[in-house]
PDB file of N, CA and C in Angstrom:
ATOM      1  N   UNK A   1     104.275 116.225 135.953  1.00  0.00           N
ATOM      2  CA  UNK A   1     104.237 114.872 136.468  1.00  0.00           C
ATOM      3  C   UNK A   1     104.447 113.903 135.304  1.00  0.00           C
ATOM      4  N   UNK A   2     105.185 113.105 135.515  1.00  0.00           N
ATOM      5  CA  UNK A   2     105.786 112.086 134.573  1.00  0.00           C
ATOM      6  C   UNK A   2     104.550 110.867 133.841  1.00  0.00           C
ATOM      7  N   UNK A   3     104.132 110.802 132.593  1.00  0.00           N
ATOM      8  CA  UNK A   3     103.345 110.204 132.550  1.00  0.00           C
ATOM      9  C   UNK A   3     103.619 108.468 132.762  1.00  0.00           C
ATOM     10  N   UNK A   4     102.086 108.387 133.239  1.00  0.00           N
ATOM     11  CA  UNK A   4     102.423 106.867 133.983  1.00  0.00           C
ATOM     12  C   UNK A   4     101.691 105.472 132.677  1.00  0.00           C
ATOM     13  N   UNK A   5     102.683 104.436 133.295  1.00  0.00           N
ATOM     14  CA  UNK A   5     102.089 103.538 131.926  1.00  0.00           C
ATOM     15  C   UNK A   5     100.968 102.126 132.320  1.00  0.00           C
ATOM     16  N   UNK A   6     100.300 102.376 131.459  1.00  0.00           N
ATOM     17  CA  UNK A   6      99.028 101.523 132.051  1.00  0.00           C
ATOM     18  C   UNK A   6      98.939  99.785 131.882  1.00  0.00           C
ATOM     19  N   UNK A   7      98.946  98.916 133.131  1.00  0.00           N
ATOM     20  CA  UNK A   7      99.106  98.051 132.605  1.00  0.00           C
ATOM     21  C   UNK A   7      98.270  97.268 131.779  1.00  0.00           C
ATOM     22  N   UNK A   8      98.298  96.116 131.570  1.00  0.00           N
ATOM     23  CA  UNK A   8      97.884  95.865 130.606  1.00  0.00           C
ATOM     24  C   UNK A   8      96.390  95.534 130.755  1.00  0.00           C
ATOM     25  N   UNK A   9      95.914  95.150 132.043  1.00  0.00           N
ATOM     26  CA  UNK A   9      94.798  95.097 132.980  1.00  0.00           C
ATOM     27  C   UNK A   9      93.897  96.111 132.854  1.00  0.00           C
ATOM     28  N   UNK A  10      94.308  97.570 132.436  1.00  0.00           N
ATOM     29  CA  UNK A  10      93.619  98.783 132.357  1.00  0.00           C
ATOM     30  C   UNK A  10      93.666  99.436 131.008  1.00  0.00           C
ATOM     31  N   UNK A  11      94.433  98.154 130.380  1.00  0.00           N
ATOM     32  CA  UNK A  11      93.927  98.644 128.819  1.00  0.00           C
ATOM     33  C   UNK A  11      93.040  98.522 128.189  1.00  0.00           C
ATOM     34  N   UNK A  12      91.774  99.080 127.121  1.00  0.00           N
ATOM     35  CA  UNK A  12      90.512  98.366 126.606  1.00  0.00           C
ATOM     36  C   UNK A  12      90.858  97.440 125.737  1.00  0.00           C
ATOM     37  N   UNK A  13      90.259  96.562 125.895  1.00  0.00           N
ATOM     38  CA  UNK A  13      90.838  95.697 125.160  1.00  0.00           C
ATOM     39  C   UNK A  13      90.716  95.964 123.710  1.00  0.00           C
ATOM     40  N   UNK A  14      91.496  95.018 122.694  1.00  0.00           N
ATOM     41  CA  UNK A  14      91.443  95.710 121.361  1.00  0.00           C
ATOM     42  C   UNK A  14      90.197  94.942 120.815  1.00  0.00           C
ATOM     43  N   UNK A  15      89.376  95.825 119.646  1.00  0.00           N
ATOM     44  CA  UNK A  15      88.078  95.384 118.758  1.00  0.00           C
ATOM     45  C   UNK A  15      88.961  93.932 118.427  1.00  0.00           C
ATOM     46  N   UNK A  16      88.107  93.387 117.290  1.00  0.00           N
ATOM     47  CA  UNK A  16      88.041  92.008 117.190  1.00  0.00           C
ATOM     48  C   UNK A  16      87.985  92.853 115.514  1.00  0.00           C
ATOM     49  N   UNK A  17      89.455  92.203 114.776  1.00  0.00           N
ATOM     50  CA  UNK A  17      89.210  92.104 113.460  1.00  0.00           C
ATOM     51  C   UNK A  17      88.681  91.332 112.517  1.00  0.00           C
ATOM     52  N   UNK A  18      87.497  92.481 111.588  1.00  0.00           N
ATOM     53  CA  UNK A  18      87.069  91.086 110.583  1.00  0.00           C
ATOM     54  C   UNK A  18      87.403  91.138 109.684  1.00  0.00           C
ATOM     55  N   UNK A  19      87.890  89.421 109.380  1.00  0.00           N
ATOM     56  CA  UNK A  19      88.381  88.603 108.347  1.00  0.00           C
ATOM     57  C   UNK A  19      87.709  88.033 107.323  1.00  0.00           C
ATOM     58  N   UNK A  20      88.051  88.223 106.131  1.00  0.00           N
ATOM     59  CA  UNK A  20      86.975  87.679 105.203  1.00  0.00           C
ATOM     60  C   UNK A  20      87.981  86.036 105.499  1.00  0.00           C
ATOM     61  N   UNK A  21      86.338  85.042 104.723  1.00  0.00           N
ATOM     62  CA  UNK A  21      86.723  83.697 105.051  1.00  0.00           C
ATOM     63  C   UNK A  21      87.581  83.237 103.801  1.00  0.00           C
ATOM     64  N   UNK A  22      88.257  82.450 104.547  1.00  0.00           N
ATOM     65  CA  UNK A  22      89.502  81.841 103.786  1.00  0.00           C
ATOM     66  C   UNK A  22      89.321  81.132 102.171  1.00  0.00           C
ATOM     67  N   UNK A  23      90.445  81.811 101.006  1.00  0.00           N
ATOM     68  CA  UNK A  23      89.798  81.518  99.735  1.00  0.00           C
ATOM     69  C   UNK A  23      88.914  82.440  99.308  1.00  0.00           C
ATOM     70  N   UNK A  24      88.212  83.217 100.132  1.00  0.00           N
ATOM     71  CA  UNK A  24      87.730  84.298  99.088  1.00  0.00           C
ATOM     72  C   UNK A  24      88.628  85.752  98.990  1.00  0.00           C
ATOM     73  N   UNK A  25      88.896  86.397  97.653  1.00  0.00           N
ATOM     74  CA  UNK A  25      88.983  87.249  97.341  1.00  0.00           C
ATOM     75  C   UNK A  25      88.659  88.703  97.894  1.00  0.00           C
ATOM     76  N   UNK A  26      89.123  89.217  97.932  1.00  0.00           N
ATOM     77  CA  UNK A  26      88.777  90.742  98.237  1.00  0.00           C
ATOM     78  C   UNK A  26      88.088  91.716  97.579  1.00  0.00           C
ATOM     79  N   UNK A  27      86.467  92.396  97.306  1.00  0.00           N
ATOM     80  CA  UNK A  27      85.943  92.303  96.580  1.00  0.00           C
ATOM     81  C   UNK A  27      86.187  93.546  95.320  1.00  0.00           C
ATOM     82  N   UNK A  28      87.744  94.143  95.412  1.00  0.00           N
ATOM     83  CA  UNK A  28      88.005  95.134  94.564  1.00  0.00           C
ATOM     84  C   UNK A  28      88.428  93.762  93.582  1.00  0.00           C
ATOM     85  N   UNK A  29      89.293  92.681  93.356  1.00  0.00           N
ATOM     86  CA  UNK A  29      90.001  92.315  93.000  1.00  0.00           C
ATOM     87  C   UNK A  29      88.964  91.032  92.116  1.00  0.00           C
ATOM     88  N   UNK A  30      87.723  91.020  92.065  1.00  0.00           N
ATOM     89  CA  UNK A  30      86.558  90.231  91.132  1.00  0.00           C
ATOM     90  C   UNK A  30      86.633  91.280  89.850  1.00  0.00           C
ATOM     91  N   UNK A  31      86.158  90.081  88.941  1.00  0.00           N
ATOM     92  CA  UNK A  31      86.144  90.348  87.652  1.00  0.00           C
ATOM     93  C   UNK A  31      85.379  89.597  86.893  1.00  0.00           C
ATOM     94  N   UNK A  32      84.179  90.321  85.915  1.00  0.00           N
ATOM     95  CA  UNK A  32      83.460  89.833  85.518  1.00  0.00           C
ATOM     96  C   UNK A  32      84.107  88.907  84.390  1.00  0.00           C
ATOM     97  N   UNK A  33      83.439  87.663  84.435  1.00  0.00           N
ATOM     98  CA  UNK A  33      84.057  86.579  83.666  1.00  0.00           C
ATOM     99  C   UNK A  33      85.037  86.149  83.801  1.00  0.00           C
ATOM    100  N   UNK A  34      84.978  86.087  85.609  1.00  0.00           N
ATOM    101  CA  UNK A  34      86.888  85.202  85.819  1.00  0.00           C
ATOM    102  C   UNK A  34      86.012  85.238  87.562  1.00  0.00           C
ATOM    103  N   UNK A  35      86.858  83.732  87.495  1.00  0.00           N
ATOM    104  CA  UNK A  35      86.887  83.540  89.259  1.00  0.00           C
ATOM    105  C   UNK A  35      88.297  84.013  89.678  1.00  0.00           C
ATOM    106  N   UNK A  36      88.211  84.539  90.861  1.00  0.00           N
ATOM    107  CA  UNK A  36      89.114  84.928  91.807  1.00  0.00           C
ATOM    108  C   UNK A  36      89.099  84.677  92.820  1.00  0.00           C
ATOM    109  N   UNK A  37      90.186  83.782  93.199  1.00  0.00           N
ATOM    110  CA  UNK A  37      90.652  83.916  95.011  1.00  0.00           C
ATOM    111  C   UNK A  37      91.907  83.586  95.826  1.00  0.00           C
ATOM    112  N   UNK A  38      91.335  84.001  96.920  1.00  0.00           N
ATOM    113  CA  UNK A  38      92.627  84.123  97.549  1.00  0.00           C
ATOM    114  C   UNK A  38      93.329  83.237  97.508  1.00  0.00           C
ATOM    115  N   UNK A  39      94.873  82.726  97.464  1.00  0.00           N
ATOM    116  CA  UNK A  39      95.460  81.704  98.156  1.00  0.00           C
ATOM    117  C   UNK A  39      96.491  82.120  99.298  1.00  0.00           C
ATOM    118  N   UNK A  40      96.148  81.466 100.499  1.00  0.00           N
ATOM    119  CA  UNK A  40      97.734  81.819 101.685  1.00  0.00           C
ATOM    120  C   UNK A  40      98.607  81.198 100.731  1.00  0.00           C
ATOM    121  N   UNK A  41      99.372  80.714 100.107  1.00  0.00           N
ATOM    122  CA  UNK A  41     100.467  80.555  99.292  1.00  0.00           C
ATOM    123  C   UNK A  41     100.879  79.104 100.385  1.00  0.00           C
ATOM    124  N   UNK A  42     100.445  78.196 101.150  1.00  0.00           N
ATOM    125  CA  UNK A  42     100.703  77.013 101.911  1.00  0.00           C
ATOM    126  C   UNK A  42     101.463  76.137 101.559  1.00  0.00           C
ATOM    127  N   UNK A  43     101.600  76.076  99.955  1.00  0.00           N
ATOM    128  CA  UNK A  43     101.779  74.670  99.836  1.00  0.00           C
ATOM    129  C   UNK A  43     103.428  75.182  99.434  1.00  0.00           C
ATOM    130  N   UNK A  44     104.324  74.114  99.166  1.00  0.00           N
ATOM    131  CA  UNK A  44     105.308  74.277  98.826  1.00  0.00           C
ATOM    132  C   UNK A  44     105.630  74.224  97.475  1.00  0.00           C
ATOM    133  N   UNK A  45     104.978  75.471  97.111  1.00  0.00           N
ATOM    134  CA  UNK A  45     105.210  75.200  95.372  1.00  0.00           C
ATOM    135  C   UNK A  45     105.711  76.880  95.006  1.00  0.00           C
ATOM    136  N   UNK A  46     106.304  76.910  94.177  1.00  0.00           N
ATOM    137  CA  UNK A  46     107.269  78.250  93.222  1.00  0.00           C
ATOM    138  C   UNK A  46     105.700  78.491  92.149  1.00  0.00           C
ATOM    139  N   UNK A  47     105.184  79.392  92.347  1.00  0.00           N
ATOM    140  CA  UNK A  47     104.711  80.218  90.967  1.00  0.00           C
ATOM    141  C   UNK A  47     105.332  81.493  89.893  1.00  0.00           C
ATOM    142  N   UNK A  48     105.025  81.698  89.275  1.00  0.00           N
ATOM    143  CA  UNK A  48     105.659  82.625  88.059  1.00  0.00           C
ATOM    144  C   UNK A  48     104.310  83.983  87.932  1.00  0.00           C
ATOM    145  N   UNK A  49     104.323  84.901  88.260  1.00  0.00           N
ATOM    146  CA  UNK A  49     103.118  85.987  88.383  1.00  0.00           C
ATOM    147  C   UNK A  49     103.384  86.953  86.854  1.00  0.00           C
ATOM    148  N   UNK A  50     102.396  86.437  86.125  1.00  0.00           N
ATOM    149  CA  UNK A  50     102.051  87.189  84.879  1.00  0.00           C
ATOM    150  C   UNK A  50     102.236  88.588  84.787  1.00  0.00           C
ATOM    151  N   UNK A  51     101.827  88.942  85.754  1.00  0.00           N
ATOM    152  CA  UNK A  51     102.230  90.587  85.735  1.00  0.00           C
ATOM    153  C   UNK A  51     103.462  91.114  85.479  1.00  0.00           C
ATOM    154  N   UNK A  52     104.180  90.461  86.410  1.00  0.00           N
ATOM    155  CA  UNK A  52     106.106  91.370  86.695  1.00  0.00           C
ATOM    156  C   UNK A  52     106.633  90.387  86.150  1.00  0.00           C
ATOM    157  N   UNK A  53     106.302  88.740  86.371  1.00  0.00           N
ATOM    158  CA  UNK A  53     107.268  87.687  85.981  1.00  0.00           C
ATOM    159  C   UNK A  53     108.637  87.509  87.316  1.00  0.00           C
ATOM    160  N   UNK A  54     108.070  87.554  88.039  1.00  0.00           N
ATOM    161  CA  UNK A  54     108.835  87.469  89.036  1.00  0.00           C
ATOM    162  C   UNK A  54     107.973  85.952  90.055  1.00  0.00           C
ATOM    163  N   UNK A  55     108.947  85.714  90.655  1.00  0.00           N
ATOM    164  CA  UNK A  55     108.695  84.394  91.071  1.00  0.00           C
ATOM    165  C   UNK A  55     107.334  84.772  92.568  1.00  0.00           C
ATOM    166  N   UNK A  56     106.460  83.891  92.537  1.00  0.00           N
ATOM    167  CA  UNK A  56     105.951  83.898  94.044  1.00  0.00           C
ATOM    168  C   UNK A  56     106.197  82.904  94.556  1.00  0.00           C
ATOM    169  N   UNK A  57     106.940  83.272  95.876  1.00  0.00           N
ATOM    170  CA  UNK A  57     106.896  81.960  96.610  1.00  0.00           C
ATOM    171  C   UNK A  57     106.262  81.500  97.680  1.00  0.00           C
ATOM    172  N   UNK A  58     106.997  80.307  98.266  1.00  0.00           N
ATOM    173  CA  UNK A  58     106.048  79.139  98.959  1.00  0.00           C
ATOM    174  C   UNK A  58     105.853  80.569  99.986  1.00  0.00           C
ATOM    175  N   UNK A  59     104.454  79.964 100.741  1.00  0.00           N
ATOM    176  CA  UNK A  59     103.895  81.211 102.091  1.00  0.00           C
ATOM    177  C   UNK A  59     104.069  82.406 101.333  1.00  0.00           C
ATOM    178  N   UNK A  60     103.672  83.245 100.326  1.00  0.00           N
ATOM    179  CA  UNK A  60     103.230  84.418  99.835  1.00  0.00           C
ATOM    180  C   UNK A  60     101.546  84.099  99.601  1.00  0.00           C
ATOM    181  N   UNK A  61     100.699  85.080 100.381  1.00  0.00           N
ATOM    182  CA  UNK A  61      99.962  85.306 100.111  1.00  0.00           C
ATOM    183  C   UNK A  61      99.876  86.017  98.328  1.00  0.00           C
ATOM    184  N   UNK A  62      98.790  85.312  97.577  1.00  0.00           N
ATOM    185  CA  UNK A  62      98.604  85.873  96.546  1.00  0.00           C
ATOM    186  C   UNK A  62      96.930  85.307  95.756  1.00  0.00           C
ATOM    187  N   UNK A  63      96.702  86.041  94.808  1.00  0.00           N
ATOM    188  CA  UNK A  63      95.121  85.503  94.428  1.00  0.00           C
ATOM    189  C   UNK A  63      95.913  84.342  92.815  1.00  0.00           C
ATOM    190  N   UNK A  64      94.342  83.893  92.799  1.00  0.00           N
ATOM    191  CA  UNK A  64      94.708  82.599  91.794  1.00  0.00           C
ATOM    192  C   UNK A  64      93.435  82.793  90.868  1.00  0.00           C
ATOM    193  N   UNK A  65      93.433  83.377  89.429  1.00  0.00           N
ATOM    194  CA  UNK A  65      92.451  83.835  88.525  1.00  0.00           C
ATOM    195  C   UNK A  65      92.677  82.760  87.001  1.00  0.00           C
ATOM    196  N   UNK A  66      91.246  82.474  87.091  1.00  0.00           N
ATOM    197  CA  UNK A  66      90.623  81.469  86.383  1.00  0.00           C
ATOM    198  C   UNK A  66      89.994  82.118  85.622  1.00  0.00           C
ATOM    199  N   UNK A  67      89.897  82.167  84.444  1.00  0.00           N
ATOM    200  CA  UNK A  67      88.962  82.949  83.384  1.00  0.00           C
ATOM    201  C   UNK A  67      87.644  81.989  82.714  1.00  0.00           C
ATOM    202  N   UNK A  68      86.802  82.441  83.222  1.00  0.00           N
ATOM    203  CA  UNK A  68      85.694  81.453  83.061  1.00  0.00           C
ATOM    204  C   UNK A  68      85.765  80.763  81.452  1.00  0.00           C
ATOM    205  N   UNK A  69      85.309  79.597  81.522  1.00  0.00           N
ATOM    206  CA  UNK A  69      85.340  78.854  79.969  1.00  0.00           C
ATOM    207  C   UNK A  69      87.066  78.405  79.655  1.00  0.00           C
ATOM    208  N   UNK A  70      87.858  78.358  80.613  1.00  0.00           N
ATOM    209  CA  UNK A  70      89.114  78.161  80.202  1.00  0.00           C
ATOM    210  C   UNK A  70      90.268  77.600  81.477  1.00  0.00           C
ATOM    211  N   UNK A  71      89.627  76.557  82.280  1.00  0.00           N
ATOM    212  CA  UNK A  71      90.510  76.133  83.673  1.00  0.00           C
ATOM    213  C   UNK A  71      91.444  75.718  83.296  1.00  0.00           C
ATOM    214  N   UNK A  72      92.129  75.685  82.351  1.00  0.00           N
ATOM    215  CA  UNK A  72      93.655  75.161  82.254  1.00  0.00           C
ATOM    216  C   UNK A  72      94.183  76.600  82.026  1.00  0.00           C
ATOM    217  N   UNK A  73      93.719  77.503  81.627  1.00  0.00           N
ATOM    218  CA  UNK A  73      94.379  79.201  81.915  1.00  0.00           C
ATOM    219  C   UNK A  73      94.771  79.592  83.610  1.00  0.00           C
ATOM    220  N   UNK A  74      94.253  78.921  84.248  1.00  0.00           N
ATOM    221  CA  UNK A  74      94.937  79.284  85.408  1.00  0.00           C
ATOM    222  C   UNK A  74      95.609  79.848  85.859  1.00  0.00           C
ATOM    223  N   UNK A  75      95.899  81.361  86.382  1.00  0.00           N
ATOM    224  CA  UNK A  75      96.754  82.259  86.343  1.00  0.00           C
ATOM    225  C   UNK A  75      97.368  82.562  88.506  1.00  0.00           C
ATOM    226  N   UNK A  76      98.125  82.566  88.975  1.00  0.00           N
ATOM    227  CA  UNK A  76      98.465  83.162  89.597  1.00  0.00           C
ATOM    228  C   UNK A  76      99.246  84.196  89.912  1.00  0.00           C
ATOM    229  N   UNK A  77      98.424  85.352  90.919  1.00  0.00           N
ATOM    230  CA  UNK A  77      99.159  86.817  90.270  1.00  0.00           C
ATOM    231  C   UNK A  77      99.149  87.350  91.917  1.00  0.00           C
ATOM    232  N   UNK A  78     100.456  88.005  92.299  1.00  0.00           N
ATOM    233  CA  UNK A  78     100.853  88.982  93.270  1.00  0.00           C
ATOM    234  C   UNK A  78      99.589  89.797  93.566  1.00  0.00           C
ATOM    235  N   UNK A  79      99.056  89.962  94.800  1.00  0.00           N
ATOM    236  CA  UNK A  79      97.843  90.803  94.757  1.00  0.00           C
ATOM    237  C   UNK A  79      98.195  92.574  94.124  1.00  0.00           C
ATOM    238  N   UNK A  80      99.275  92.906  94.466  1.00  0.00           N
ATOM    239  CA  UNK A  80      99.591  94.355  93.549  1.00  0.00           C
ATOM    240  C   UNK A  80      99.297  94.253  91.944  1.00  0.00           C
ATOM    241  N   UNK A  81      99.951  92.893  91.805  1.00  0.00           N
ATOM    242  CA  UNK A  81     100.391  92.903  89.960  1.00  0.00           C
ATOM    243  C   UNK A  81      98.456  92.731  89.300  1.00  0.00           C
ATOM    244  N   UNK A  82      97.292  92.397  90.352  1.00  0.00           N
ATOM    245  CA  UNK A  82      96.182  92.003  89.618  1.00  0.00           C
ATOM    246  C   UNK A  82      95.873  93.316  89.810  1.00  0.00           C
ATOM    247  N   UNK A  83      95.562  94.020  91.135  1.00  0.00           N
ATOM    248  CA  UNK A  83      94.832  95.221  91.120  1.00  0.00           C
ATOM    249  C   UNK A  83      95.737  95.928  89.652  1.00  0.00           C
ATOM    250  N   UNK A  84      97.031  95.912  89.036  1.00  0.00           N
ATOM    251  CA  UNK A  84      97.151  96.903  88.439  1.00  0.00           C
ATOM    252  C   UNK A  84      96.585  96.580  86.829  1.00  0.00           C
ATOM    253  N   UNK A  85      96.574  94.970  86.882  1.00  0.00           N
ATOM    254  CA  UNK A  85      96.020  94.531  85.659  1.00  0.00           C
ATOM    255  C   UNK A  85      94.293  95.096  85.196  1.00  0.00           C
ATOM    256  N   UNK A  86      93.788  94.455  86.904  1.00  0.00           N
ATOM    257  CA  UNK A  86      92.614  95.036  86.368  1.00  0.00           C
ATOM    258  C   UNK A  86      92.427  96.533  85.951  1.00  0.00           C
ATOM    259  N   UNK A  87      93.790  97.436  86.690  1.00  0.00           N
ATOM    260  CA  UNK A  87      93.394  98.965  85.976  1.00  0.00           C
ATOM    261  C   UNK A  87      93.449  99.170  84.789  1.00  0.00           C
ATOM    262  N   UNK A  88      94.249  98.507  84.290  1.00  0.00           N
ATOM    263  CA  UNK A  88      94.542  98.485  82.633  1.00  0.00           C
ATOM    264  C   UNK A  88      93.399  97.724  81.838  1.00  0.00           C
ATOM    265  N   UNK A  89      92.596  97.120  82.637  1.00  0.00           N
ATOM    266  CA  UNK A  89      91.595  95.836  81.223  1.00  0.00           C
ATOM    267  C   UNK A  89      90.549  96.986  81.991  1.00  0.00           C
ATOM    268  N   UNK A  90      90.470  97.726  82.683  1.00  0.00           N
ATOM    269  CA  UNK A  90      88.782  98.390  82.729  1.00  0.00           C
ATOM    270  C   UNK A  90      88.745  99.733  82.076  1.00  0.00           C
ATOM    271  N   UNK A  91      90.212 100.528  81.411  1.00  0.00           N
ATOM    272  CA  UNK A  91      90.230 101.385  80.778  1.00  0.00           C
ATOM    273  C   UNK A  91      89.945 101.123  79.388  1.00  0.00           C
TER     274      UNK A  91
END
């Protein structure tokens, strides 16, 4: 017998995903002696990501790292290019 397809009425509905709140970081991606967080990438601005040196652009999600004692260091970095930084500064 041919399987039959369920509408959408008899589907369970789906869980409810949780979201961390907007601007914070993801908590692999903290680092002692530096703020970290998220940015949705909103505004219409071109960044330069320390890691690869490749451009981020406008609407890229990416994090924005501040090294405590130093807010004009201001760094914005591709969320790949930080997780790999931080692998390298914790070895």
């Amino acid at each position: 017998m041919p399987r039959r397809h369920r509408s959408a009425r008899e589907r369970e509905p789906a869980q409810d995903s949780v979201e961390r709140p907007r601007g914070i970081a993801p908590e692999w991606a903290q680092m002692e002696g530096a703020t970290v967080r998220a940015n949705s990438g909103e505004r219409a601005k071109t960044y330069r990501c320390p890691g690869c040196h490749h451009e981020i652009r406008a609407g890229t999600p990416h994090l924005v790292v501040i090294i405590d004692g130093d807010p004009e260091g201001r760094r914005h970095w591709h969320t790949p290019c930080w997780g790999h930084e931080l692998k390298q500064r914790r070895r």
